[in-house]
N, C-alpha and C. Protein backbone atom coordinates (compact mmCIF):
# COMPACT_ATOMS: atom_id res chain seq x y z
N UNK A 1 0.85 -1.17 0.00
CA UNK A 1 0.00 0.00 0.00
C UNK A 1 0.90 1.24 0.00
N UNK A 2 0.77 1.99 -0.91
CA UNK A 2 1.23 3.45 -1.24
C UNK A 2 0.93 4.31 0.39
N UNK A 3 2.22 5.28 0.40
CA UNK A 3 2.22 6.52 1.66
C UNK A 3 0.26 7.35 1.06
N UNK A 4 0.46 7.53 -0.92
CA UNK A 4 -1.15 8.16 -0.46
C UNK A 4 -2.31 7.41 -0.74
N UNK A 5 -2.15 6.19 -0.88
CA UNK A 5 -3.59 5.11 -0.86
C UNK A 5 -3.35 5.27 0.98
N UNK A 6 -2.81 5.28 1.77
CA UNK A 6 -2.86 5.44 3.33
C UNK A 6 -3.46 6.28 3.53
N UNK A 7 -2.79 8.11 3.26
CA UNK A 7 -3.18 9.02 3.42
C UNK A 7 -4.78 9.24 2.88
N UNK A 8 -5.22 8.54 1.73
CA UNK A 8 -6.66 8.36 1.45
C UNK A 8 -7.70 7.83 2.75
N UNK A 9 -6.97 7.30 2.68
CA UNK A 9 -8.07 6.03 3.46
C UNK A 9 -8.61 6.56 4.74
N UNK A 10 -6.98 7.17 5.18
CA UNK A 10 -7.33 8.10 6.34
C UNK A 10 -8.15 9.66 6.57
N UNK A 11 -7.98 9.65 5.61
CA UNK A 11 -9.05 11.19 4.78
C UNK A 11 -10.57 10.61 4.98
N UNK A 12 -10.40 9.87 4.50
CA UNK A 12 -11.82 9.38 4.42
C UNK A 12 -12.65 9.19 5.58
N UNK A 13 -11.85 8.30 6.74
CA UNK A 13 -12.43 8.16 7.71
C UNK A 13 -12.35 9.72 8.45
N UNK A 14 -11.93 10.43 7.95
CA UNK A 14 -11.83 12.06 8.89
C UNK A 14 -13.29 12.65 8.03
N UNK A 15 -13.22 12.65 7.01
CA UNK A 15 -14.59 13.09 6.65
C UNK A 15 -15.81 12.52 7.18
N UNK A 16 -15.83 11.73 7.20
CA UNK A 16 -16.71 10.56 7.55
C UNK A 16 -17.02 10.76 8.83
N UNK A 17 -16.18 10.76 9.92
CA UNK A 17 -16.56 11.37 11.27
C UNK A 17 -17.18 12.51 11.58
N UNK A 18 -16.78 13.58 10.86
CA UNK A 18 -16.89 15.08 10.42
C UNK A 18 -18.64 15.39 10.31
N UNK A 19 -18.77 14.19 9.22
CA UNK A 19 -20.17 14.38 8.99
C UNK A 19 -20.96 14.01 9.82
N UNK A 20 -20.36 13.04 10.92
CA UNK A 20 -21.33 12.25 11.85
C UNK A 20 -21.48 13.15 12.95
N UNK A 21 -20.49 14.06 13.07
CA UNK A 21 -20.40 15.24 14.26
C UNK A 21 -21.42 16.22 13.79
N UNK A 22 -21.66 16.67 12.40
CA UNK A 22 -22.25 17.79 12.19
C UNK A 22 -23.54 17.07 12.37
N UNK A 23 -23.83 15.92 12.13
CA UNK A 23 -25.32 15.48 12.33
C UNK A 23 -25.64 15.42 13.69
N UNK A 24 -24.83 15.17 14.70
CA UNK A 24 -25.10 14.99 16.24
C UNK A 24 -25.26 16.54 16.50
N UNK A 25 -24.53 17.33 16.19
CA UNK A 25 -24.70 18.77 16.78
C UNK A 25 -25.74 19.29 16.59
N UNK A 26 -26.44 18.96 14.95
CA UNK A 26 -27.66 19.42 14.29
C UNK A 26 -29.12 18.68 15.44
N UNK A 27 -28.41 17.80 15.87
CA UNK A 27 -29.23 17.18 16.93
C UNK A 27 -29.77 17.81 17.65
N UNK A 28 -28.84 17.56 18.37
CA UNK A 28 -28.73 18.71 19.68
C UNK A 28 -29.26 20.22 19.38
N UNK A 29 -29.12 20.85 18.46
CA UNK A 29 -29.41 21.95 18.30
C UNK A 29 -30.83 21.95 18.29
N UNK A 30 -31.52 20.98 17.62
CA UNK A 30 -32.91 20.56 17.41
C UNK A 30 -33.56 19.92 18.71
N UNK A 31 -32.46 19.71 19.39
CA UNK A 31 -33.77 18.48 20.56
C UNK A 31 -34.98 19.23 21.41
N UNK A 32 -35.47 20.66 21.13
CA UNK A 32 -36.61 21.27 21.68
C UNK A 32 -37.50 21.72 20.63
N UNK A 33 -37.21 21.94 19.41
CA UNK A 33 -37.85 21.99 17.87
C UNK A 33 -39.17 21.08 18.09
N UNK A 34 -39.87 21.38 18.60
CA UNK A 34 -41.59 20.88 18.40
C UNK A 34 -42.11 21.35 16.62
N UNK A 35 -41.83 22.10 15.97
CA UNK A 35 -42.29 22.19 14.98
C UNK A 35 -41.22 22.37 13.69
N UNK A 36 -41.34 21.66 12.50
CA UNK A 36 -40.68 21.91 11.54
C UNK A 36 -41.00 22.13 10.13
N UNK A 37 -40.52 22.10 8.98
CA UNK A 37 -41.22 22.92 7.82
C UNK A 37 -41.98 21.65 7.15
N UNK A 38 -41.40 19.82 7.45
CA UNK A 38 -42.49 19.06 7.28
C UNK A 38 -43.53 18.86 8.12
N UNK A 39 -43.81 19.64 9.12
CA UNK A 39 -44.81 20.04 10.26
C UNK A 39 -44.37 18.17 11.25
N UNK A 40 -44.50 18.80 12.46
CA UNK A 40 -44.71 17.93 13.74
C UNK A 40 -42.84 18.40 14.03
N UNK A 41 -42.36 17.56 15.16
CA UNK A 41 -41.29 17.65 15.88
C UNK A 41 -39.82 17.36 15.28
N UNK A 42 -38.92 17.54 15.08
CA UNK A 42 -37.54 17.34 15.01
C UNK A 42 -37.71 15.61 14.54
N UNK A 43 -37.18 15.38 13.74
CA UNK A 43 -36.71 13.59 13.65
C UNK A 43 -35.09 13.51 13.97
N UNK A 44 -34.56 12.65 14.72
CA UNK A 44 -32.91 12.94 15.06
C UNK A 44 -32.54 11.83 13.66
N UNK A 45 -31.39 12.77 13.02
CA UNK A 45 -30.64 11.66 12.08
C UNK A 45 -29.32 11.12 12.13
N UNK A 46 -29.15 10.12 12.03
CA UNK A 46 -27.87 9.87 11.84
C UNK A 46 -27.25 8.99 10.60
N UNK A 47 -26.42 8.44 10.36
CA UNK A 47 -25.14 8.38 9.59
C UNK A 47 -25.07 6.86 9.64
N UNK A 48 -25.49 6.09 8.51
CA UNK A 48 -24.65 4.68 8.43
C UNK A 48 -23.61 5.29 6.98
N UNK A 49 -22.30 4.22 8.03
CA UNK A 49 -20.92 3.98 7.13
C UNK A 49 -20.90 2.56 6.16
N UNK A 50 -20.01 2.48 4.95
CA UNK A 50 -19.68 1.21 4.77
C UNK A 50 -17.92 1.10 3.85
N UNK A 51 -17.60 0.44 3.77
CA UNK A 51 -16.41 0.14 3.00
C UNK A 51 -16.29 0.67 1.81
N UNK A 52 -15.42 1.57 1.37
CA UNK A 52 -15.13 2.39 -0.07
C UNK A 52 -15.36 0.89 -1.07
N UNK A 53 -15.77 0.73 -2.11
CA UNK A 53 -15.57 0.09 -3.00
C UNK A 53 -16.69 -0.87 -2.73
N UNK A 54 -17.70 -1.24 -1.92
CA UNK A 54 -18.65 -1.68 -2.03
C UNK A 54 -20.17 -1.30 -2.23
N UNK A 55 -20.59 -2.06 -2.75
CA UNK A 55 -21.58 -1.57 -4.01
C UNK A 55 -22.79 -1.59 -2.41
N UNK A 56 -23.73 -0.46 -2.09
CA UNK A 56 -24.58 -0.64 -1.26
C UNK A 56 -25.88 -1.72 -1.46
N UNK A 57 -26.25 -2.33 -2.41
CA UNK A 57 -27.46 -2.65 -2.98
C UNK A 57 -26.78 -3.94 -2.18
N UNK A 58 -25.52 -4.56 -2.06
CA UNK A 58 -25.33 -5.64 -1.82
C UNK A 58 -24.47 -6.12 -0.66
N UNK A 59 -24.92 -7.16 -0.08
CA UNK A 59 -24.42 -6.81 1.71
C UNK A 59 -23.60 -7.75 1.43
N UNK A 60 -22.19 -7.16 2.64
CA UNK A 60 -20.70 -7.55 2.29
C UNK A 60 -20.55 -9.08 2.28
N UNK A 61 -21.64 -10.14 2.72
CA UNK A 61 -21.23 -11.62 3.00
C UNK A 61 -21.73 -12.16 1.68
N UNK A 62 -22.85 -11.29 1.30
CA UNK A 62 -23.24 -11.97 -0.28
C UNK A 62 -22.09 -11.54 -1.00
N UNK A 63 -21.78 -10.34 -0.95
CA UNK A 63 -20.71 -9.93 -2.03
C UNK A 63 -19.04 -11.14 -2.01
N UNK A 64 -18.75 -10.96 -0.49
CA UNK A 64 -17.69 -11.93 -0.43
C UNK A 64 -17.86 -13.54 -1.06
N UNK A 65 -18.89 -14.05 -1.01
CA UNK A 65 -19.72 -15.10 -1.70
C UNK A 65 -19.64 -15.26 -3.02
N UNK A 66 -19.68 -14.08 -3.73
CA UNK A 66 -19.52 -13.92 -5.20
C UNK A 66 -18.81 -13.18 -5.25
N UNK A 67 -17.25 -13.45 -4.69
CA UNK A 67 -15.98 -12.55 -5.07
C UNK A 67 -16.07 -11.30 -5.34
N UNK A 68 -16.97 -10.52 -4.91
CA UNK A 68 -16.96 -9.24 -5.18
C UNK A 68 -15.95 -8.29 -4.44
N UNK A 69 -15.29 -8.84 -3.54
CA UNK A 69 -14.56 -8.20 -2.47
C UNK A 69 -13.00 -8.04 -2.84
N UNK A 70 -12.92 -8.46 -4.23
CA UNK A 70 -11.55 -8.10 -4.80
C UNK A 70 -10.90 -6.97 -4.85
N UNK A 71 -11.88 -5.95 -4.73
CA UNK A 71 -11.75 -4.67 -5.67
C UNK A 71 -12.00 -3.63 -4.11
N UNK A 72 -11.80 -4.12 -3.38
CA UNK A 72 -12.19 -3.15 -2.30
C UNK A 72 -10.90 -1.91 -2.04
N UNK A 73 -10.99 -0.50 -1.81
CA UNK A 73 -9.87 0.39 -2.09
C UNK A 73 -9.47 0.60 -0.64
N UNK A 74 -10.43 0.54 -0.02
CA UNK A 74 -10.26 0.51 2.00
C UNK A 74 -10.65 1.92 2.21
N UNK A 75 -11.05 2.24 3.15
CA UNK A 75 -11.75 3.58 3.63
C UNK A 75 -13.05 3.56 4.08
N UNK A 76 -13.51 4.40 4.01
CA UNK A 76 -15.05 4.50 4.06
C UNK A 76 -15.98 5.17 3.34
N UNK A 77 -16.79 4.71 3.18
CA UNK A 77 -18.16 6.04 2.92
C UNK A 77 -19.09 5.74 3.41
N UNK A 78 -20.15 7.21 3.37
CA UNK A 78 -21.28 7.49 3.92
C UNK A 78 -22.76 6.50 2.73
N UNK A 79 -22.97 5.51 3.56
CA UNK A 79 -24.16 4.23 2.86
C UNK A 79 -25.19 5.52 2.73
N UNK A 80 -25.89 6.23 3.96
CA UNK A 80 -26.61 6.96 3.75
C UNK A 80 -27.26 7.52 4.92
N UNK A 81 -28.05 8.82 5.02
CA UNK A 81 -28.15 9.38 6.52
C UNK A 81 -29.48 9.27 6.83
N UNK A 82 -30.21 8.47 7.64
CA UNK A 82 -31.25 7.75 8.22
C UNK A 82 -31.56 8.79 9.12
N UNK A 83 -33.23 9.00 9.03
CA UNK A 83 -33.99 9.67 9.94
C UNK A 83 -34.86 8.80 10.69
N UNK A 84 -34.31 8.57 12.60
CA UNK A 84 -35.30 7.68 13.26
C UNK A 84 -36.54 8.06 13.50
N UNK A 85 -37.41 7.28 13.00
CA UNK A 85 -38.79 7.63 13.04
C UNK A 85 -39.24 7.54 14.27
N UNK A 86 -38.72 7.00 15.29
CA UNK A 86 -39.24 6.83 16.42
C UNK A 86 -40.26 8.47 17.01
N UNK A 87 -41.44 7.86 18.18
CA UNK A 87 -41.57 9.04 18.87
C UNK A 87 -40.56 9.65 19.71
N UNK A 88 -40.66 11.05 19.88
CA UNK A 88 -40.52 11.47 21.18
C UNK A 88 -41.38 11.59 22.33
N UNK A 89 -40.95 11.92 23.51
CA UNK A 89 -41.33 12.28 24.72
C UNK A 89 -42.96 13.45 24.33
N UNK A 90 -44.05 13.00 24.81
CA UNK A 90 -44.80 13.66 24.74
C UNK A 90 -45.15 14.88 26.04
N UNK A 91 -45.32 15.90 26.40
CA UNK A 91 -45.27 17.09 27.73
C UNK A 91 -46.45 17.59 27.69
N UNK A 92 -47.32 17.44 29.18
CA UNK A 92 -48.25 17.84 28.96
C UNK A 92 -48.24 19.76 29.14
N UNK A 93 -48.37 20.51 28.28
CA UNK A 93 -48.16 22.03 28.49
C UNK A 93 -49.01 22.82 27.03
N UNK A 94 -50.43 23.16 27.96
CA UNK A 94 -51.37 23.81 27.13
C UNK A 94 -51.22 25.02 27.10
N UNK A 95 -50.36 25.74 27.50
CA UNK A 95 -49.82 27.03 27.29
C UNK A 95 -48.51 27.26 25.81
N UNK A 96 -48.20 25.95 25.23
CA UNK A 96 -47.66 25.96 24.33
C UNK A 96 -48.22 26.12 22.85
N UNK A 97 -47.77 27.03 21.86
CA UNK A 97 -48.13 27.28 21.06
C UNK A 97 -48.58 25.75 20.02
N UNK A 98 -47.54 24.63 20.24
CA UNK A 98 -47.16 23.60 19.45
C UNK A 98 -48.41 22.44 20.07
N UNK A 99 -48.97 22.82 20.98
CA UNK A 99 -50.23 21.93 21.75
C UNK A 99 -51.41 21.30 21.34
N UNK A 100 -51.60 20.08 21.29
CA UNK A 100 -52.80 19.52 20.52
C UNK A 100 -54.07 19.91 21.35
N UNK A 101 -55.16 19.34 21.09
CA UNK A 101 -56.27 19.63 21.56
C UNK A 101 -56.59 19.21 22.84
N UNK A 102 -55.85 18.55 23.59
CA UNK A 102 -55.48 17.97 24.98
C UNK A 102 -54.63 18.57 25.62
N UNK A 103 -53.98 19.44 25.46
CA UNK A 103 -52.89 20.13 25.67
C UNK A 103 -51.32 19.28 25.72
N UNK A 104 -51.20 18.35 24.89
CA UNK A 104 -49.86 17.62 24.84
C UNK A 104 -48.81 18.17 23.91
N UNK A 105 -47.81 18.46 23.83
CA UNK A 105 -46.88 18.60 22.93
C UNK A 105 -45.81 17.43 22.68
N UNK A 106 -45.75 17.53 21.30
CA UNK A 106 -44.79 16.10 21.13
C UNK A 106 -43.72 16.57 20.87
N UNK A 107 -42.62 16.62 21.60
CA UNK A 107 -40.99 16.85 21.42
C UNK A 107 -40.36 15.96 20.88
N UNK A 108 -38.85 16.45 20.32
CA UNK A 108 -38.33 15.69 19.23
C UNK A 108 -37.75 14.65 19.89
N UNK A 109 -37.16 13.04 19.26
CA UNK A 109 -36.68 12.14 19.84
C UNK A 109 -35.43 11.93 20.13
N UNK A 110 -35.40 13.39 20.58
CA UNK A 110 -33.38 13.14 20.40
C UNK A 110 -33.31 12.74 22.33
N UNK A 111 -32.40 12.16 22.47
CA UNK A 111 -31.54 12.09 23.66
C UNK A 111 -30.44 12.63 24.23
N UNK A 112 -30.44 13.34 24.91
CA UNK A 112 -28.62 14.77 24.78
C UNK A 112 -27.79 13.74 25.37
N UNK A 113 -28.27 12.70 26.03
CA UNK A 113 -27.05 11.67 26.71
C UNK A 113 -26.74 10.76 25.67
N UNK A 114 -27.42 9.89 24.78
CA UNK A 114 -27.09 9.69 23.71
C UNK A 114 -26.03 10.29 22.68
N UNK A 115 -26.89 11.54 21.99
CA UNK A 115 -26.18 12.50 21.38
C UNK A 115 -24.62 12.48 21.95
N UNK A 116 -24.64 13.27 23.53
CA UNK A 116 -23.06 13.11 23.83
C UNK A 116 -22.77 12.22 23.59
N UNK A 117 -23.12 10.93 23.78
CA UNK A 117 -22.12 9.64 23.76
C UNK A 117 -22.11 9.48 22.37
N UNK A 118 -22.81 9.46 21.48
CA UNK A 118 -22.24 9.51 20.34
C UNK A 118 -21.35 10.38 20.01
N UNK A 119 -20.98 11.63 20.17
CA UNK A 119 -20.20 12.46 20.57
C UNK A 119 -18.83 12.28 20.79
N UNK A 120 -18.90 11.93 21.93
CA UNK A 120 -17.57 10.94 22.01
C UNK A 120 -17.10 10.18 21.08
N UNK A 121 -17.72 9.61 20.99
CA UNK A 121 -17.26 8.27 20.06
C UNK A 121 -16.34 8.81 18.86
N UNK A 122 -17.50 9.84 18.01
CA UNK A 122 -17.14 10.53 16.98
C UNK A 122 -16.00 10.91 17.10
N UNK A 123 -15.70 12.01 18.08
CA UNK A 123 -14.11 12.57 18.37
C UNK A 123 -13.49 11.52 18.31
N UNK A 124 -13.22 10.52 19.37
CA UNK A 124 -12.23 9.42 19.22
C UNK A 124 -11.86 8.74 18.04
N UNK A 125 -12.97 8.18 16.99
CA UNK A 125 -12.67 7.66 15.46
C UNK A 125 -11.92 9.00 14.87
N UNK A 126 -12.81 10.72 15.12
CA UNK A 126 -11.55 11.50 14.22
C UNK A 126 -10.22 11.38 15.07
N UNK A 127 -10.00 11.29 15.96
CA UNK A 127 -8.39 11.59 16.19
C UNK A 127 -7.99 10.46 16.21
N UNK A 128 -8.62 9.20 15.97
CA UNK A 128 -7.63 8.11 15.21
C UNK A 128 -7.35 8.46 14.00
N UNK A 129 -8.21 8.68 13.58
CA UNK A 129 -7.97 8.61 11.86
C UNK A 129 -7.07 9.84 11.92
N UNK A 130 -6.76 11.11 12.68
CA UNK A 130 -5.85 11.78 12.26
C UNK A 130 -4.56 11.66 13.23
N UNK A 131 -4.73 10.46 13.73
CA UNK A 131 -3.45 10.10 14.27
C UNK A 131 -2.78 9.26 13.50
N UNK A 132 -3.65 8.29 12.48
CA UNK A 132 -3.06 7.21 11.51
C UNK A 132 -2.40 8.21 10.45
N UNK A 133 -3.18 9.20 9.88
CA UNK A 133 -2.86 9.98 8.79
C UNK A 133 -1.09 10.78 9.46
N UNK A 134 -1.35 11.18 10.49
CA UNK A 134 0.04 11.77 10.89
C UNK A 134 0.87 10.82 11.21
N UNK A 135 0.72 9.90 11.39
CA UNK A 135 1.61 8.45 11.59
C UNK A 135 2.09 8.12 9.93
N UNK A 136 1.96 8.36 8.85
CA UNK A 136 1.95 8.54 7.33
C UNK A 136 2.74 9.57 6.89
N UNK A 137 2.31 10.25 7.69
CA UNK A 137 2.81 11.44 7.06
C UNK A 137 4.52 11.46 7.74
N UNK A 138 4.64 11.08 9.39
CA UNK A 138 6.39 10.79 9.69
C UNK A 138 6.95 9.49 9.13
N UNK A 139 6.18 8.74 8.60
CA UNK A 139 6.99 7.87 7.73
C UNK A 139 7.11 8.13 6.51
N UNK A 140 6.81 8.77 5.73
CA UNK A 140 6.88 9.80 4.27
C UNK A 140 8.01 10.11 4.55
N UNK A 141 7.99 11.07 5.76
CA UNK A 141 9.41 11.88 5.96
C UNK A 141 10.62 11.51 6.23
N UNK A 142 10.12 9.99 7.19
CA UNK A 142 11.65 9.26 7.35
C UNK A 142 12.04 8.46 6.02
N UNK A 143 10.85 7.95 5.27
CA UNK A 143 11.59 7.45 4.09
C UNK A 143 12.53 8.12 3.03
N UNK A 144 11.81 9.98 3.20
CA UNK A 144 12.61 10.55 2.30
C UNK A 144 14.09 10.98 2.95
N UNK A 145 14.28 11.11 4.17
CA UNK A 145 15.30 10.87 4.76
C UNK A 145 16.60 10.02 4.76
N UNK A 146 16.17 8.57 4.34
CA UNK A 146 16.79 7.98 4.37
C UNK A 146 17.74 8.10 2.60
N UNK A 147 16.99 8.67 2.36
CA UNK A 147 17.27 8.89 0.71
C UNK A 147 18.30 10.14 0.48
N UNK A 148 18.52 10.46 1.68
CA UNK A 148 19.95 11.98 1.83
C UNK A 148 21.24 10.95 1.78
């Protein structure tokens, strides 16, 4: 494997985290959003990953099955960003503009303890991936070193 098929791979997984952070924050930013422009509460989304070079229509044990797994480049990408349909927490508060005819409001389904912990997570995969990428990048340098 090439210093930039490495440096790829590791790009990738930095984007890839990147996006999963901006979706958790967008979360969070939303988790009191009772109303939105498709009307009712916030839906929280998140982020499935899968292997650069595999085809999504086809899941990796069928593919390995029919040798499809030859061609894999390593990295990641974004399969696609899923909105949980689940409910949220319903509050009873008839002083709210967002209030049904019972006075309930349905809040969005996010979880901020969740959210953080996904949170976490996120940071930790980016500063691997930009610890692998800088781990690439001082062996670039010692190889060209050795070449004085």
């Amino acid at each position: 494997m090439s210093f930039l098929e490495s440096l790829r791979i590791g790009s990738s997984g930095l984007t890839a985290q990147r996006l999963r952070l901006d979706l958790i924050s967008n979360n969070i930013a939303n988790a009191q959003t009772t109303r939105t422009a498709k009307g009712g509460p916030y839906q929280r989304q998140d982020v499935v990953f899968m292997p650069e070079g595999q085809n999504a229509s086809v899941p990796q044990a069928v593919a390995a099955r029919r040798g499809g797994l030859t061609n894999l480049q390593g990295g990641v990408q974004v399969a696609e960003i899923i909105t949980d349909d689940s409910t949220g927490p319903r509050v009873y508060d008839p002083t709210h503009p967002d209030a049904d005819a019972n006075g309930y409001v349905n809040y969005p389904n996010v979880d901020i303890v969740v959210e953080m912990t996904n949170m976490l997570s996120a940071t930790r995969s980016y500063e691997a991936n930009l610890a692998a990428v800088e781990a690439v990048k001082r062996m670039a340098l010692k190889a060209l070193e050795i070449g004085r």
